[in-house]
PDB file of N, CA and C in Angstrom:
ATOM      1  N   UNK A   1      73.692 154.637   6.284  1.00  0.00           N
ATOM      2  CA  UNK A   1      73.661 155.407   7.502  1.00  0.00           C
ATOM      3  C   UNK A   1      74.711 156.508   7.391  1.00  0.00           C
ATOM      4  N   UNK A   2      74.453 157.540   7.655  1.00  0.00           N
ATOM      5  CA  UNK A   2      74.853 158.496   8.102  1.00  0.00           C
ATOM      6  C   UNK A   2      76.553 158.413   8.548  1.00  0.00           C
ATOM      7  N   UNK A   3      77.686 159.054   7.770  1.00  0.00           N
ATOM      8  CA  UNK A   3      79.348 158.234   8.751  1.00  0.00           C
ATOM      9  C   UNK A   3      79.588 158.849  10.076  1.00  0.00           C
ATOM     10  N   UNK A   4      78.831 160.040  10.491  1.00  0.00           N
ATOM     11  CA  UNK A   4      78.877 160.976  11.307  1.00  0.00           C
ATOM     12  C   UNK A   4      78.206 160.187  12.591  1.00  0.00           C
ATOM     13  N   UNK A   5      77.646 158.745  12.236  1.00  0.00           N
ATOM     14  CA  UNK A   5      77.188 158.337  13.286  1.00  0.00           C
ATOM     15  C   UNK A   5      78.074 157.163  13.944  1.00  0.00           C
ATOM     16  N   UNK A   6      78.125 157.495  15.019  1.00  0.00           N
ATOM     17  CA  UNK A   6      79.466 156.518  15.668  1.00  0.00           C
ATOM     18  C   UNK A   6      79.404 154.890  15.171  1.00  0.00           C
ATOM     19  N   UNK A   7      80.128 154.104  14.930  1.00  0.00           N
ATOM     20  CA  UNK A   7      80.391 153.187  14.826  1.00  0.00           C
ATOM     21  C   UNK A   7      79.839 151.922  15.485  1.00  0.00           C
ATOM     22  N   UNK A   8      80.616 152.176  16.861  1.00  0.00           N
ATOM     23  CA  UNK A   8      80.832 151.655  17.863  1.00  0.00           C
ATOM     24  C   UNK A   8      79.143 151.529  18.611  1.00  0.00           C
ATOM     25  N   UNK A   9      77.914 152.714  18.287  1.00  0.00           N
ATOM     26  CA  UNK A   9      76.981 152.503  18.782  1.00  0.00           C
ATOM     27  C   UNK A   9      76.311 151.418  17.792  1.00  0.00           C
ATOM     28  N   UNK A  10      76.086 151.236  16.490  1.00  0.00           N
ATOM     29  CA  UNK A  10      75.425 150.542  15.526  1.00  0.00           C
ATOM     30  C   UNK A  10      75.666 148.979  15.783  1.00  0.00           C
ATOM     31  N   UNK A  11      77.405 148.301  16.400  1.00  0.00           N
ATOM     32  CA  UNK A  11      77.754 147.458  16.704  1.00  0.00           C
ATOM     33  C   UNK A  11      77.023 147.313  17.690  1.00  0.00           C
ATOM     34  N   UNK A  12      76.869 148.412  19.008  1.00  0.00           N
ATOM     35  CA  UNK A  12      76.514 147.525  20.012  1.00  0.00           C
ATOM     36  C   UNK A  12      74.972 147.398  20.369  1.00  0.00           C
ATOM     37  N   UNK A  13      74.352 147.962  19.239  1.00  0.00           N
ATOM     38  CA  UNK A  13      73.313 146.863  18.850  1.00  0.00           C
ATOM     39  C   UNK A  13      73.065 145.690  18.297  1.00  0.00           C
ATOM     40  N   UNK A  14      73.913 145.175  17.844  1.00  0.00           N
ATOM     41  CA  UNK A  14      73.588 143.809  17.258  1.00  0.00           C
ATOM     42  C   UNK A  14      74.495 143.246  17.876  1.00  0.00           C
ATOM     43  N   UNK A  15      75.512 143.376  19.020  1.00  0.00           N
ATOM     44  CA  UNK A  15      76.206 142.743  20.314  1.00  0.00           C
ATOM     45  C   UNK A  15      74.876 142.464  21.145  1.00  0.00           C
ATOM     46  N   UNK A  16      74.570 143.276  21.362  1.00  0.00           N
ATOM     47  CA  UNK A  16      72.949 143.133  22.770  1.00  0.00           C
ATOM     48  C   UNK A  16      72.198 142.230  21.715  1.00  0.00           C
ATOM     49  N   UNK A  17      71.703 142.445  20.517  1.00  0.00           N
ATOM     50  CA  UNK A  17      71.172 141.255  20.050  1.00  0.00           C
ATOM     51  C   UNK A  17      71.651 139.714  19.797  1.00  0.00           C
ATOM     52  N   UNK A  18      73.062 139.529  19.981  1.00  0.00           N
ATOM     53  CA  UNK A  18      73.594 138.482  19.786  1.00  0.00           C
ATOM     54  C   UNK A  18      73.664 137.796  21.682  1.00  0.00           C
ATOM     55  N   UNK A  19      73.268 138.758  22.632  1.00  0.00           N
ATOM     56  CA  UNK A  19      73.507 138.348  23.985  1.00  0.00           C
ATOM     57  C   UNK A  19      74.839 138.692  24.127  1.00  0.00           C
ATOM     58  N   UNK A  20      75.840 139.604  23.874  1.00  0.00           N
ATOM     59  CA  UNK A  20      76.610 139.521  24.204  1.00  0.00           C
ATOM     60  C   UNK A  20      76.989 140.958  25.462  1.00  0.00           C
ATOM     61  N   UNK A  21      77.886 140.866  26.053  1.00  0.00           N
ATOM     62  CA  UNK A  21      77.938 141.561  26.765  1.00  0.00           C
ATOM     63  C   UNK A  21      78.786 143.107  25.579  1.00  0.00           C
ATOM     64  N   UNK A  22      78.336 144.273  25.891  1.00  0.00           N
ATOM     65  CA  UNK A  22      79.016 145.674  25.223  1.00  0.00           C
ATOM     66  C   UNK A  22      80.007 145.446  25.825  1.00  0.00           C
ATOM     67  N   UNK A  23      81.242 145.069  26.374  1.00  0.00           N
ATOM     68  CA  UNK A  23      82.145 144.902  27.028  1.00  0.00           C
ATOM     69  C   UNK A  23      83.036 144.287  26.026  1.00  0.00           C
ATOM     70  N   UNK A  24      82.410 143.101  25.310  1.00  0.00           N
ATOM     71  CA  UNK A  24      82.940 142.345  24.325  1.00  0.00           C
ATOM     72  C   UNK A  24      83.738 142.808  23.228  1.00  0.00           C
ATOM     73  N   UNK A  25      84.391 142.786  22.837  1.00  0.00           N
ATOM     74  CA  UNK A  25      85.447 143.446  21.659  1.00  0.00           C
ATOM     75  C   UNK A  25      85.579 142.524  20.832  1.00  0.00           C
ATOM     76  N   UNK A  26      84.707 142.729  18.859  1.00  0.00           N
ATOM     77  CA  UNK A  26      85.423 141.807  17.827  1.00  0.00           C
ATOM     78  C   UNK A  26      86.304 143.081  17.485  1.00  0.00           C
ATOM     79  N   UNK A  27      87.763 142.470  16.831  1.00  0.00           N
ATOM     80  CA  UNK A  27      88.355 142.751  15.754  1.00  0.00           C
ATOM     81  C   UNK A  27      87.844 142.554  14.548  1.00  0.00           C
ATOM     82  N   UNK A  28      87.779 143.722  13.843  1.00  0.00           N
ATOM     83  CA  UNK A  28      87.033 143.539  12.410  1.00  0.00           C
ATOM     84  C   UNK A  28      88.533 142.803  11.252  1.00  0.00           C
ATOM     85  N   UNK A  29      87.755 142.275  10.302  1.00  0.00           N
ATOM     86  CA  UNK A  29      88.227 141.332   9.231  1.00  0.00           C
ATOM     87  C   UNK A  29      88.077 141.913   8.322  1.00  0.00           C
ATOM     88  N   UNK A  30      89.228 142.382   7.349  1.00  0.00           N
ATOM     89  CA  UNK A  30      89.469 143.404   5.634  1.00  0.00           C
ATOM     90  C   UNK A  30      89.076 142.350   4.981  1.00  0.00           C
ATOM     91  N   UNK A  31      87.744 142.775   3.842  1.00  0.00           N
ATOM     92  CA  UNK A  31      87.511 141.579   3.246  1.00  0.00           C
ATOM     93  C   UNK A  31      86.984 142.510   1.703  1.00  0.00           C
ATOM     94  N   UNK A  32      87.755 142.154   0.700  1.00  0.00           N
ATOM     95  CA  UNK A  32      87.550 142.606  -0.584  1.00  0.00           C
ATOM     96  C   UNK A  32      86.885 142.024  -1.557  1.00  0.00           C
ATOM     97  N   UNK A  33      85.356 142.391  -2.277  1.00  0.00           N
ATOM     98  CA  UNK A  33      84.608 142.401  -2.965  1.00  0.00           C
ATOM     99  C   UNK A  33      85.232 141.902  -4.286  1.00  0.00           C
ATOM    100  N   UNK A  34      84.437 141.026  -4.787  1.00  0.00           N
ATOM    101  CA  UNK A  34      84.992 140.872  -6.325  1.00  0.00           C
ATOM    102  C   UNK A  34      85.441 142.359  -7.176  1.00  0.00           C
ATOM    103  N   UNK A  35      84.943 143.043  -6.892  1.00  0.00           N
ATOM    104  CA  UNK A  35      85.207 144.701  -7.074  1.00  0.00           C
ATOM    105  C   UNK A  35      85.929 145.338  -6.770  1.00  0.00           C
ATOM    106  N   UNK A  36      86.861 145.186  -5.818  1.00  0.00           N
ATOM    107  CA  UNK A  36      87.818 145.424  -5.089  1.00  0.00           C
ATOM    108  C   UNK A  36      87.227 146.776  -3.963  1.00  0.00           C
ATOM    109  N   UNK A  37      86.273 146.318  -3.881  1.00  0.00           N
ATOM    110  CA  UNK A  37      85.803 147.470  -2.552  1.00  0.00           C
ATOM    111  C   UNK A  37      85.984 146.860  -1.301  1.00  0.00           C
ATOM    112  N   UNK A  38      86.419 147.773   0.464  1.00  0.00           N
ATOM    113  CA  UNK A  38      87.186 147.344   1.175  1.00  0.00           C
ATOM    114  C   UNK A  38      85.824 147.063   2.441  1.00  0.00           C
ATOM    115  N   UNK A  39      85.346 145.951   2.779  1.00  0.00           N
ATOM    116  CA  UNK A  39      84.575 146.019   4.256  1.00  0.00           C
ATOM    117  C   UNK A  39      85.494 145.610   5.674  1.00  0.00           C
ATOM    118  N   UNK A  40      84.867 145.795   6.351  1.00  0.00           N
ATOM    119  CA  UNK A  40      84.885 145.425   7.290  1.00  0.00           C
ATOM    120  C   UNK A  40      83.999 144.362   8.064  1.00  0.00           C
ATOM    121  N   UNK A  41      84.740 143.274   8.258  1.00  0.00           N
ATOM    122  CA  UNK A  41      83.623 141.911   8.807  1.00  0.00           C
ATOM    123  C   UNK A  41      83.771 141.498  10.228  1.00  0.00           C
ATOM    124  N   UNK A  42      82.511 141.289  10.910  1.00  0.00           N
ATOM    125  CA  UNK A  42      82.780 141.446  12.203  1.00  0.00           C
ATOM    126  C   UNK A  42      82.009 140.472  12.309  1.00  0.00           C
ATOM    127  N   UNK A  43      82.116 139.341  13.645  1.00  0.00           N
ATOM    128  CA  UNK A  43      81.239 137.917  13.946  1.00  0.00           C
ATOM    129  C   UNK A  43      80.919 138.679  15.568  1.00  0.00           C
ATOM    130  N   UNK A  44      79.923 138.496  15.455  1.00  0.00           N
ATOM    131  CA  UNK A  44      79.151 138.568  17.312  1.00  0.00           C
ATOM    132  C   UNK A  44      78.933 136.580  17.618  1.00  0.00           C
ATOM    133  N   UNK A  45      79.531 136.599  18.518  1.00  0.00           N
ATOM    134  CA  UNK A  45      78.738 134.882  18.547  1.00  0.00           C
ATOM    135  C   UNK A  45      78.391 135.145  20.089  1.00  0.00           C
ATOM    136  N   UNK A  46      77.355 134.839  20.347  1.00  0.00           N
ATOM    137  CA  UNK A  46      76.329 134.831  21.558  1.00  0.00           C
ATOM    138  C   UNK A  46      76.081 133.541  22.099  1.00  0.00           C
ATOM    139  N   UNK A  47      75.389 134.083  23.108  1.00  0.00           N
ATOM    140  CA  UNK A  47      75.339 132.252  23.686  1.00  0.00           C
ATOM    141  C   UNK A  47      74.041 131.951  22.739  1.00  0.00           C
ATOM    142  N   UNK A  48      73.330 132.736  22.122  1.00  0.00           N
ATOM    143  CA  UNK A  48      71.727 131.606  21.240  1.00  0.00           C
ATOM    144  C   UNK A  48      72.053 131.655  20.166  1.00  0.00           C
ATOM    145  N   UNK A  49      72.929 132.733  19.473  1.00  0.00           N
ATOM    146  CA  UNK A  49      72.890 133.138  17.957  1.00  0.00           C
ATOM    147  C   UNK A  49      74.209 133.733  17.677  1.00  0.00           C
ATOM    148  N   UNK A  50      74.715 133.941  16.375  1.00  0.00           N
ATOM    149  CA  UNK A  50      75.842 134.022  16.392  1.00  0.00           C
ATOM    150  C   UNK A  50      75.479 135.392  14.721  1.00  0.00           C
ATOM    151  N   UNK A  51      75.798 136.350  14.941  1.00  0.00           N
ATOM    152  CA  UNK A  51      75.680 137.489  13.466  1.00  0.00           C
ATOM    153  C   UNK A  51      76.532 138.137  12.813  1.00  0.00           C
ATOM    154  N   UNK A  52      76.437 138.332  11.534  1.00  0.00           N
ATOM    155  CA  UNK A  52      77.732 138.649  11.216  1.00  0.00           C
ATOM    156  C   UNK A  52      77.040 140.036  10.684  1.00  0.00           C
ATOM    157  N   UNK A  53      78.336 140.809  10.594  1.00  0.00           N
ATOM    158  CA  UNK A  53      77.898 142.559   9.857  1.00  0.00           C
ATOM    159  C   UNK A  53      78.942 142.688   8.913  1.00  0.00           C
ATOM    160  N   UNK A  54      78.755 143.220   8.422  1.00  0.00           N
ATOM    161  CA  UNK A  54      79.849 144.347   7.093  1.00  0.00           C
ATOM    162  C   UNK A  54      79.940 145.103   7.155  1.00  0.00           C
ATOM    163  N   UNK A  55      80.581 146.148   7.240  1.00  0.00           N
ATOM    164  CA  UNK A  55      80.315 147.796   6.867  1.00  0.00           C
ATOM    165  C   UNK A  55      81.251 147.594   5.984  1.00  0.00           C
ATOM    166  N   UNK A  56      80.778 148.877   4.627  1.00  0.00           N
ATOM    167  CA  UNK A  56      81.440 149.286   4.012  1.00  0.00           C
ATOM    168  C   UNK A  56      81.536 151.273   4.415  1.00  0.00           C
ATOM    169  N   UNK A  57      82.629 151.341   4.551  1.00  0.00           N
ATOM    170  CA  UNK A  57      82.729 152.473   5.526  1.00  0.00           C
ATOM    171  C   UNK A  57      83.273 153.999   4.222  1.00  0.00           C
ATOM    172  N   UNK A  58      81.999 154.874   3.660  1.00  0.00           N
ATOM    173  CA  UNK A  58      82.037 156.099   3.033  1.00  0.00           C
ATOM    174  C   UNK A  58      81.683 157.538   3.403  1.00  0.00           C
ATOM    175  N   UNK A  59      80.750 157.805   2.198  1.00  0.00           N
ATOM    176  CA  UNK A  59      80.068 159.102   2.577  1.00  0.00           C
ATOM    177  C   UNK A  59      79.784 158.823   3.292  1.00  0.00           C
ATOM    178  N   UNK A  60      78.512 157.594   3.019  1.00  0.00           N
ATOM    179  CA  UNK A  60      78.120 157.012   4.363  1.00  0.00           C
ATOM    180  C   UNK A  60      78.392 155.460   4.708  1.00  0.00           C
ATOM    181  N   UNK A  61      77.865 154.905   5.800  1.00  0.00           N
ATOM    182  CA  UNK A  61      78.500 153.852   6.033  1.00  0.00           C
ATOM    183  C   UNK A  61      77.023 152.795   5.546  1.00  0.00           C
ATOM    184  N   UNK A  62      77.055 151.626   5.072  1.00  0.00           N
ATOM    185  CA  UNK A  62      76.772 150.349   4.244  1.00  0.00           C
ATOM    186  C   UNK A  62      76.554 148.973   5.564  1.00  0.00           C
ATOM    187  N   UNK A  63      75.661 149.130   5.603  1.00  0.00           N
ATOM    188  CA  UNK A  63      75.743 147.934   6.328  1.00  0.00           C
ATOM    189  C   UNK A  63      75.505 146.262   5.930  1.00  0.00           C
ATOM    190  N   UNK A  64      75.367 145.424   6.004  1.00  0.00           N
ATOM    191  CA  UNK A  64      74.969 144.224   5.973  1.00  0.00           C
ATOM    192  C   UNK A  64      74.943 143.597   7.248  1.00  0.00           C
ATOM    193  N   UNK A  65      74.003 142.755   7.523  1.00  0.00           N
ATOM    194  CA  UNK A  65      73.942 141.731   8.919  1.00  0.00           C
ATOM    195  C   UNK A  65      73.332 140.594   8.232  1.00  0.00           C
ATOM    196  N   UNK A  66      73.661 139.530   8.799  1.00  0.00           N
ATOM    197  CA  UNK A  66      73.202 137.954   8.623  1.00  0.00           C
ATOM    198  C   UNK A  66      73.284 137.425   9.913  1.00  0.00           C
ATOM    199  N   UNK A  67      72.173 136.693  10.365  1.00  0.00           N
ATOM    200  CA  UNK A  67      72.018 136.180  11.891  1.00  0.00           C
ATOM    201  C   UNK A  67      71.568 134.923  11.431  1.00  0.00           C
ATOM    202  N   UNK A  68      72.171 133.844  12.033  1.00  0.00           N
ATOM    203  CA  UNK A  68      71.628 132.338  12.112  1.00  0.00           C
ATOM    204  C   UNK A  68      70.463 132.432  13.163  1.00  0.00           C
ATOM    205  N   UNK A  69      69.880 131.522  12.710  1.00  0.00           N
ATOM    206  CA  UNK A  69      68.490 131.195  13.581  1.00  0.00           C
ATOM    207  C   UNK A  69      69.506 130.531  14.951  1.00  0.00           C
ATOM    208  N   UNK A  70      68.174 130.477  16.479  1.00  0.00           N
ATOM    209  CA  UNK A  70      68.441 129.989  17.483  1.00  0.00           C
ATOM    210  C   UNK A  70      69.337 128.744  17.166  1.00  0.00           C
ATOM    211  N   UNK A  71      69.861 128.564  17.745  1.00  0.00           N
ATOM    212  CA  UNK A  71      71.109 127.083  17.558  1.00  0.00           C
ATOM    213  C   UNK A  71      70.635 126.327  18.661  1.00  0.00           C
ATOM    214  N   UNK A  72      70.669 124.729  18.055  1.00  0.00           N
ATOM    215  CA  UNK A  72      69.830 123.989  19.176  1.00  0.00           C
ATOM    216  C   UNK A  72      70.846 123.169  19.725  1.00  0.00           C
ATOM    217  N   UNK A  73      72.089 122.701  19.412  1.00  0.00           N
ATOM    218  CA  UNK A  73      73.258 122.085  20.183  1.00  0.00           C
ATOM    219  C   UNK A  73      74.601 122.706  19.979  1.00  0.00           C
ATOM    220  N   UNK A  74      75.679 122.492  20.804  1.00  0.00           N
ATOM    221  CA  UNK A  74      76.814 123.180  20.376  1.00  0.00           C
ATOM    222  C   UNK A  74      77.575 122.648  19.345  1.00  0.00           C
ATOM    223  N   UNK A  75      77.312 121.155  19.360  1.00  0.00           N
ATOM    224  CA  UNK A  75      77.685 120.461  18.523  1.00  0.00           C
ATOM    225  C   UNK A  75      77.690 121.089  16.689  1.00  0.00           C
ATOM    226  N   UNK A  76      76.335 121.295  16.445  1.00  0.00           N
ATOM    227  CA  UNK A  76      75.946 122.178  15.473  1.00  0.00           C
ATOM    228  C   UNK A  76      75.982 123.418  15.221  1.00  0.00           C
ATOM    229  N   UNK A  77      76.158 123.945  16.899  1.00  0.00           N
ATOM    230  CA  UNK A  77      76.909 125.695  16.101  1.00  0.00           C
ATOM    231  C   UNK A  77      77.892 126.039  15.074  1.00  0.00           C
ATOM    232  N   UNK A  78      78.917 125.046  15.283  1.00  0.00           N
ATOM    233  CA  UNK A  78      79.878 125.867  15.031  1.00  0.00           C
ATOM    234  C   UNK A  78      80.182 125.175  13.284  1.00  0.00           C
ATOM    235  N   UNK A  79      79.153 124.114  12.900  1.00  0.00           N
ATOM    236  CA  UNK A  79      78.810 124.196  11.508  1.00  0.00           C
ATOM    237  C   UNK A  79      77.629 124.888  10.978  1.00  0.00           C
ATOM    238  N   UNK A  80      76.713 125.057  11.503  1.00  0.00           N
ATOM    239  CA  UNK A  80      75.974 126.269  11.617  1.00  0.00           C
ATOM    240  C   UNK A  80      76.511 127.617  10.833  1.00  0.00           C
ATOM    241  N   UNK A  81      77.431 127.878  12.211  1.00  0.00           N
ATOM    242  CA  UNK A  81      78.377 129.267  11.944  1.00  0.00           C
ATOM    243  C   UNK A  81      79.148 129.278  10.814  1.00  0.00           C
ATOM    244  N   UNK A  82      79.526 128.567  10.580  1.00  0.00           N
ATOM    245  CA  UNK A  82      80.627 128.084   9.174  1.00  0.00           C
ATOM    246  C   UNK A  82      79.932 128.190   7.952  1.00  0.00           C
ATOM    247  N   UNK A  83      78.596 127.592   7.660  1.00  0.00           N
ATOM    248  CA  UNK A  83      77.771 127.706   6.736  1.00  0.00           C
ATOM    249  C   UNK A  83      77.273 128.830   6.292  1.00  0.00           C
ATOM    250  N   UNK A  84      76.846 129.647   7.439  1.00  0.00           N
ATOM    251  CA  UNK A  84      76.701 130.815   7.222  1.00  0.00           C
ATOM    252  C   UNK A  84      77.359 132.060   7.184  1.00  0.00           C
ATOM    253  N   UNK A  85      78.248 131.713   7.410  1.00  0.00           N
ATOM    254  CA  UNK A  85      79.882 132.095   6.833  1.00  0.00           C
ATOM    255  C   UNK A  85      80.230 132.549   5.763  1.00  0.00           C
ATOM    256  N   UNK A  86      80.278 130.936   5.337  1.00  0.00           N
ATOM    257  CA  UNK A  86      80.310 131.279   3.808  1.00  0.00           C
ATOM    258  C   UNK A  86      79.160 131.713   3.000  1.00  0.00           C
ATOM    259  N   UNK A  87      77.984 131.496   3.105  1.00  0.00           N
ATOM    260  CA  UNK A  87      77.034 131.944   2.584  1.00  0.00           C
ATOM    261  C   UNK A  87      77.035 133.864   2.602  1.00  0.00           C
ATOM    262  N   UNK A  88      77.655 134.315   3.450  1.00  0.00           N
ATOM    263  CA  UNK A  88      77.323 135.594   3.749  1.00  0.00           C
ATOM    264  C   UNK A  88      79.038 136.102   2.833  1.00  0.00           C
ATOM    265  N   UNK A  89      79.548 135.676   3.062  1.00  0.00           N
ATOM    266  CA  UNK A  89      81.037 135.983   2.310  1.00  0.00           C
ATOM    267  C   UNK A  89      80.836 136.182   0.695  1.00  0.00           C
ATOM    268  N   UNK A  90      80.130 134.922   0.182  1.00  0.00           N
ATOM    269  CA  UNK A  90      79.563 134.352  -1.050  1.00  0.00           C
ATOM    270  C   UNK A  90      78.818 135.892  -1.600  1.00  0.00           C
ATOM    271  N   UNK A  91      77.812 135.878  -0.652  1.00  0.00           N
ATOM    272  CA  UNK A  91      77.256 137.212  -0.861  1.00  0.00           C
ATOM    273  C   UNK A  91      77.766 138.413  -1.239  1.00  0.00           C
ATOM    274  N   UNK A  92      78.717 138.877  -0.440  1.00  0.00           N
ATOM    275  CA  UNK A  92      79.299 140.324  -0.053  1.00  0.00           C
ATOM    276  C   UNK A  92      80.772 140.290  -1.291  1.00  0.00           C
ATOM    277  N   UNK A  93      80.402 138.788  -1.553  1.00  0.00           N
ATOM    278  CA  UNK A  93      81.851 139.115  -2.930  1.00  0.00           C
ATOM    279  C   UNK A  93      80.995 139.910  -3.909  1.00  0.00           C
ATOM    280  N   UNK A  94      79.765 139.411  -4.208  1.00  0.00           N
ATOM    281  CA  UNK A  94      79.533 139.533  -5.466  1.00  0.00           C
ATOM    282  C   UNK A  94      78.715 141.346  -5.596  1.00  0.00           C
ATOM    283  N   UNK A  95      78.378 141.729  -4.963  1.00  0.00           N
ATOM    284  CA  UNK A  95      77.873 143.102  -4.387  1.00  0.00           C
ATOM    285  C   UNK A  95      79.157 143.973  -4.775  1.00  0.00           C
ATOM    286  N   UNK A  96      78.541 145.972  -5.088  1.00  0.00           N
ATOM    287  CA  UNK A  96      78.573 146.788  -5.634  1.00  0.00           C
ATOM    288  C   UNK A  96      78.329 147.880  -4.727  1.00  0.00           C
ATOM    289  N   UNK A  97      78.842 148.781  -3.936  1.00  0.00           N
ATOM    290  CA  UNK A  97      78.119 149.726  -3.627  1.00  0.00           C
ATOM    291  C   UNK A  97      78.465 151.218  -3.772  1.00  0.00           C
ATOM    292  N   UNK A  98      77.297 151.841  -4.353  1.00  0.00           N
ATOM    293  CA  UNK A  98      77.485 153.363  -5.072  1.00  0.00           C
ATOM    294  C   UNK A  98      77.336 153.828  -3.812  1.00  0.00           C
ATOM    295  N   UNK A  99      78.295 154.891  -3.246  1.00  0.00           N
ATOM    296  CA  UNK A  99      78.337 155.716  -2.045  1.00  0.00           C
ATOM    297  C   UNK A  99      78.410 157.276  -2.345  1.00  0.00           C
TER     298      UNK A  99
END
């Protein structure tokens, strides 16, 4: 995407998709690539679903999103969330991106 395009609007689409209110504020998380390239990791957790994004922020900006399916107890969210956690971390180490 385009870097000229605000930030803050791209997030608060996948905030409204997570149910959350645009009001909501994550702090993003510095998280370095086996490559040593720099993202930014951000968790939306909603009351049904919980998503995570990346940007890698250049020419232009890099996205990634990972969304857990509907969550059926709370009990299980928050291993749910954890799993897919790491699964998405796992991911974003091993990734490259030409900007």
């Amino acid at each position: 995407m385009n870097a000229q395009v605000a930030l803050d609007a791209v997030l608060n689409i996948w905030q409204d998709k997570a149910g959350l209110n645009t009001d909501d504020t994550t702090e993003p998380v510095v998280f370095l690539t086996n490559k040593k390239q720099q993202l930014e990791l951000y968790t939306f957790k909603g009351k049904h679903r919980t998503i995570f994004v990346a940007v890698h922020k250049g020419k232009k900006h890099t996205f990634f999103r990972l969304s857990d399916s509907m969550k059926i107890s709370h009990k299980n969210n928050e291993i749910l969330d954890k799993q897919t956690e790491i699964t998405f971390h796992n991911l974003l180490a091993e990734i490259f991106i030409f900007n």
